[in-house]
C-alpha atoms as a PDB file:
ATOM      1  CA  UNK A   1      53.426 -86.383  47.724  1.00  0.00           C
ATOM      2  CA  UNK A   2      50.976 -88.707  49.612  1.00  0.00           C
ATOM      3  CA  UNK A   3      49.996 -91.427  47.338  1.00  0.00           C
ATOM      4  CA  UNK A   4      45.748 -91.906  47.061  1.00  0.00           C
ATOM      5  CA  UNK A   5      44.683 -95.168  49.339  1.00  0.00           C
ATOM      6  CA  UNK A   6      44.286 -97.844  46.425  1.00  0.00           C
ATOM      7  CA  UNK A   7      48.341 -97.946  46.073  1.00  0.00           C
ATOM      8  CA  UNK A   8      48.465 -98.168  49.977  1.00  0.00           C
ATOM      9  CA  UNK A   9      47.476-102.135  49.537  1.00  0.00           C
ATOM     10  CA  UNK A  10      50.550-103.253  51.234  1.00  0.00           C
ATOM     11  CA  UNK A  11      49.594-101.410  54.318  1.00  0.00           C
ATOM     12  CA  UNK A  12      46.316-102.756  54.352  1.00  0.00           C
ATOM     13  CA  UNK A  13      47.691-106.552  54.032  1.00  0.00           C
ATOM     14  CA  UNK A  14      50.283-105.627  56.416  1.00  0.00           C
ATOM     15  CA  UNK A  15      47.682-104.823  59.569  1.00  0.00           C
ATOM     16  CA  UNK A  16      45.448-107.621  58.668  1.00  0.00           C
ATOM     17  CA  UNK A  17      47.726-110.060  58.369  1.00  0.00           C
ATOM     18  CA  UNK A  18      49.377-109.677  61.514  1.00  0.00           C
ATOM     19  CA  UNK A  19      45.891-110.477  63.268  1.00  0.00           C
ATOM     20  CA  UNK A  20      44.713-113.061  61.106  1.00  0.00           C
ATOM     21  CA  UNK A  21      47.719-114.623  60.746  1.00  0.00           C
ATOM     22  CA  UNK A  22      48.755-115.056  64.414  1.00  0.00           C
ATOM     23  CA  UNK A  23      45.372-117.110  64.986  1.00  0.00           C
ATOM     24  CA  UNK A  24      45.769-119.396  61.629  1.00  0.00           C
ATOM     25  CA  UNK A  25      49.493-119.308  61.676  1.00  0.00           C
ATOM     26  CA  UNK A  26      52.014-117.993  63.816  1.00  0.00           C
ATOM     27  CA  UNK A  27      54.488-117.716  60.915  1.00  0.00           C
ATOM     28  CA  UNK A  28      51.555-114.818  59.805  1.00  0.00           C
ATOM     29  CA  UNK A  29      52.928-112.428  62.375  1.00  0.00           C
ATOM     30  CA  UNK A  30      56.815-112.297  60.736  1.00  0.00           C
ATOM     31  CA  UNK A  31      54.296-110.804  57.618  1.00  0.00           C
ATOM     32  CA  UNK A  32      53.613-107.248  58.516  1.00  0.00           C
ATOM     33  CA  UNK A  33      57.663-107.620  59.447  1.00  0.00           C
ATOM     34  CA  UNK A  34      58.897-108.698  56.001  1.00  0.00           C
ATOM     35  CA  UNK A  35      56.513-106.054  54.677  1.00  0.00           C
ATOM     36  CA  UNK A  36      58.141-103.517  56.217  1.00  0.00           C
ATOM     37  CA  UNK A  37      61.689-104.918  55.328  1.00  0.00           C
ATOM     38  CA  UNK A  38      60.554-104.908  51.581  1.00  0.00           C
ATOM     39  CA  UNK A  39      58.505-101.604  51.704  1.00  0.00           C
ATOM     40  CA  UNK A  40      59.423 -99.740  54.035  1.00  0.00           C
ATOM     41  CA  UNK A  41      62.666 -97.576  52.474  1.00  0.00           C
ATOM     42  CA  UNK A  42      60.027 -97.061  49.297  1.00  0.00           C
ATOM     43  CA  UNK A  43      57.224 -95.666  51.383  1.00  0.00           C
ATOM     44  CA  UNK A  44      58.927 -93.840  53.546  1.00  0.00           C
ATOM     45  CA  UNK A  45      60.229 -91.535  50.163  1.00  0.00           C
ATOM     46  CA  UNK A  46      57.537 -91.934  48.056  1.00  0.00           C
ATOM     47  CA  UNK A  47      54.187 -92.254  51.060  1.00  0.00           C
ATOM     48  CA  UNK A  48      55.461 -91.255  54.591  1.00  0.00           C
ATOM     49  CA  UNK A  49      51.929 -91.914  56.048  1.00  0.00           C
ATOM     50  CA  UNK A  50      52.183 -95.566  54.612  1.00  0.00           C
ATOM     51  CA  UNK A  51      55.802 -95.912  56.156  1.00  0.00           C
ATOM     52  CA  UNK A  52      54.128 -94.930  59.557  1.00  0.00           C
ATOM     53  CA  UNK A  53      51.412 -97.579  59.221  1.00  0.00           C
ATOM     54  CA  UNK A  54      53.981-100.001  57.875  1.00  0.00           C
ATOM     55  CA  UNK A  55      56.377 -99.648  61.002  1.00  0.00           C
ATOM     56  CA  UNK A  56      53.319 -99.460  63.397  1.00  0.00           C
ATOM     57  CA  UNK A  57      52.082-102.581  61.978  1.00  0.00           C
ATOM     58  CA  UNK A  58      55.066-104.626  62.066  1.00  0.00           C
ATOM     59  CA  UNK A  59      56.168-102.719  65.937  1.00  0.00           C
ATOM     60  CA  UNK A  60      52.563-104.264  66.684  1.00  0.00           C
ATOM     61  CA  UNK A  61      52.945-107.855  65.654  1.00  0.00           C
ATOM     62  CA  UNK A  62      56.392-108.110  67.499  1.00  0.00           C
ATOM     63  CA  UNK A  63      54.995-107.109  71.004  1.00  0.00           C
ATOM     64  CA  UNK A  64      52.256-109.681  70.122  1.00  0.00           C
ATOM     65  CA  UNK A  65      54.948-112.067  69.342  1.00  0.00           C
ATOM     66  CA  UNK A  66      56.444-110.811  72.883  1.00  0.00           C
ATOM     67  CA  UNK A  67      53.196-111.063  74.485  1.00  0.00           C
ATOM     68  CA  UNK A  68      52.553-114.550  73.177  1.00  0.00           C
ATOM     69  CA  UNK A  69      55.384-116.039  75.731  1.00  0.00           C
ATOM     70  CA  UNK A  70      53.756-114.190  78.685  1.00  0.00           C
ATOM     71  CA  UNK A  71      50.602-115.848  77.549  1.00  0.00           C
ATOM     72  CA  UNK A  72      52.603-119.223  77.331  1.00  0.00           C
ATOM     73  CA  UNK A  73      53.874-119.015  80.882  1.00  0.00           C
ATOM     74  CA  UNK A  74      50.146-118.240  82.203  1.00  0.00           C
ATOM     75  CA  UNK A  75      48.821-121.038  80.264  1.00  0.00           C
ATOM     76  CA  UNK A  76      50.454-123.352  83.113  1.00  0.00           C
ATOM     77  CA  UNK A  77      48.163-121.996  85.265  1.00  0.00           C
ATOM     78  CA  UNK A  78      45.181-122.212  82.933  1.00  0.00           C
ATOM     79  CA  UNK A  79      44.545-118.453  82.826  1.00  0.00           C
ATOM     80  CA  UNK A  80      46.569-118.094  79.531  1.00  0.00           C
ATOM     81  CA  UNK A  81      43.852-119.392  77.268  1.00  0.00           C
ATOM     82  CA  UNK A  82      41.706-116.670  78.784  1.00  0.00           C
ATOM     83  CA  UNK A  83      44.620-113.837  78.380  1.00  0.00           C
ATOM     84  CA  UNK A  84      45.332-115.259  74.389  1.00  0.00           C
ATOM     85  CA  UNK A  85      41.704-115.413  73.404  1.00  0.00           C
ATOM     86  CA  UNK A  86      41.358-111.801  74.544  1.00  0.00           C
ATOM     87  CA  UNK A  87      44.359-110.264  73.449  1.00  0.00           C
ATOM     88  CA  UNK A  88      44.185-111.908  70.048  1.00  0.00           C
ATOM     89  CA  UNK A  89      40.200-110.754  69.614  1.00  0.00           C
ATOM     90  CA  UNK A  90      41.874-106.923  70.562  1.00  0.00           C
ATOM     91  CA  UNK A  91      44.449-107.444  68.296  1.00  0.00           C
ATOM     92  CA  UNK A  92      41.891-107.899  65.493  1.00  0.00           C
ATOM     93  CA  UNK A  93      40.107-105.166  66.313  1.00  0.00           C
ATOM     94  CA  UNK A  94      42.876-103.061  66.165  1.00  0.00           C
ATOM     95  CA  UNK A  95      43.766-103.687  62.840  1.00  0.00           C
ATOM     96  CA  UNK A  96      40.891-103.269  61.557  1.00  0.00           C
ATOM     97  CA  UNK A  97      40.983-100.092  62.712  1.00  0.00           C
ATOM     98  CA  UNK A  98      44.180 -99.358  61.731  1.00  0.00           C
ATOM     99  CA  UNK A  99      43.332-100.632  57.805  1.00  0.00           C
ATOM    100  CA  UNK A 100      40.427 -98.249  58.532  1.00  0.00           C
ATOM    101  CA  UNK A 101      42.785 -95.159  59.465  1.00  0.00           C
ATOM    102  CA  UNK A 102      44.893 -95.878  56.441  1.00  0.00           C
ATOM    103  CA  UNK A 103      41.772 -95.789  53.905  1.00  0.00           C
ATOM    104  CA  UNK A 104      41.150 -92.483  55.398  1.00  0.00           C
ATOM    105  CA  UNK A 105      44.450 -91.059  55.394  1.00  0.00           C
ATOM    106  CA  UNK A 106      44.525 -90.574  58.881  1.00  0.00           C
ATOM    107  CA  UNK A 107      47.688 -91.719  61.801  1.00  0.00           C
ATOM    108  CA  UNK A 108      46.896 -94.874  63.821  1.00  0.00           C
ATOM    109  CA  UNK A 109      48.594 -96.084  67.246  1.00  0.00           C
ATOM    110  CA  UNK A 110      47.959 -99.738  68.527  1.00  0.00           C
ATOM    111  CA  UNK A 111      47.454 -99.468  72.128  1.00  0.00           C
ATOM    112  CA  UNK A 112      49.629-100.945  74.011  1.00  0.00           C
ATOM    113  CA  UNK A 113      52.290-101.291  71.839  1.00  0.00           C
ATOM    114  CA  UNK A 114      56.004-101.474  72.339  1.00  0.00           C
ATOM    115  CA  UNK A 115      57.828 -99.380  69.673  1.00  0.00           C
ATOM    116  CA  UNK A 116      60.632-101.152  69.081  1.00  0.00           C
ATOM    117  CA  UNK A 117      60.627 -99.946  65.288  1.00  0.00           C
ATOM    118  CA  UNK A 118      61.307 -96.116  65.287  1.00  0.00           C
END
């Protein structure tokens, strides 16, 4: 039985924080992982829609975490600033799409995301 979006709170903290927390801290990206850790099992019995967003959010935030050496390494040649700032500012628009998506009850994929989680 799907759960009604104000007890899907975790899945909303778990997109946002991925974003907001890369930028302000890097540790903020290991959030939408422990989230899933913690939550996931529960959701995935109880809200399978919330599971999906909880392992798409936390899949997301690792190939950002992935991406974030490629950046590094093109940061010696200067373009890497460039390549952060946008990928970050897509990032964030992402999950707030994805927070959107889960409000609605509907699926959401980040682009160009590795799915390491399955």
């Amino acid at each position: 039985m799907l759960q009604p979006p104000s007890n899907r709170s975790m899945g909303s903290v778990s997109h946002l924080c991925g974003s907001i927390g890369a930028i302000v801290t890097g540790l903020g990206l290991l959030v939408p992982l422990l989230i899933w850790a913690i939550e996931g099992s529960k959701a995935k019995r109880d809200d399978p829609l919330l599971e999906e967003h909880l392992k798409e959010s936390a899949n997301a935030a690792i190939t950002f975490i992935l991406a974030l050496v490629l950046h590094g390494v093109l940061m010696l040649v200067l373009i890497g600033f460039v390549t952060l700032l946008v990928h970050w500012l897509l990032y964030l628009i992402w999950t707030i799409r994805a927070t959107q998506a889960l409000g609605n009850n509907q699926q959401y994929r980040y682009p160009l995301t590795i799915r390491i989680i399955t």
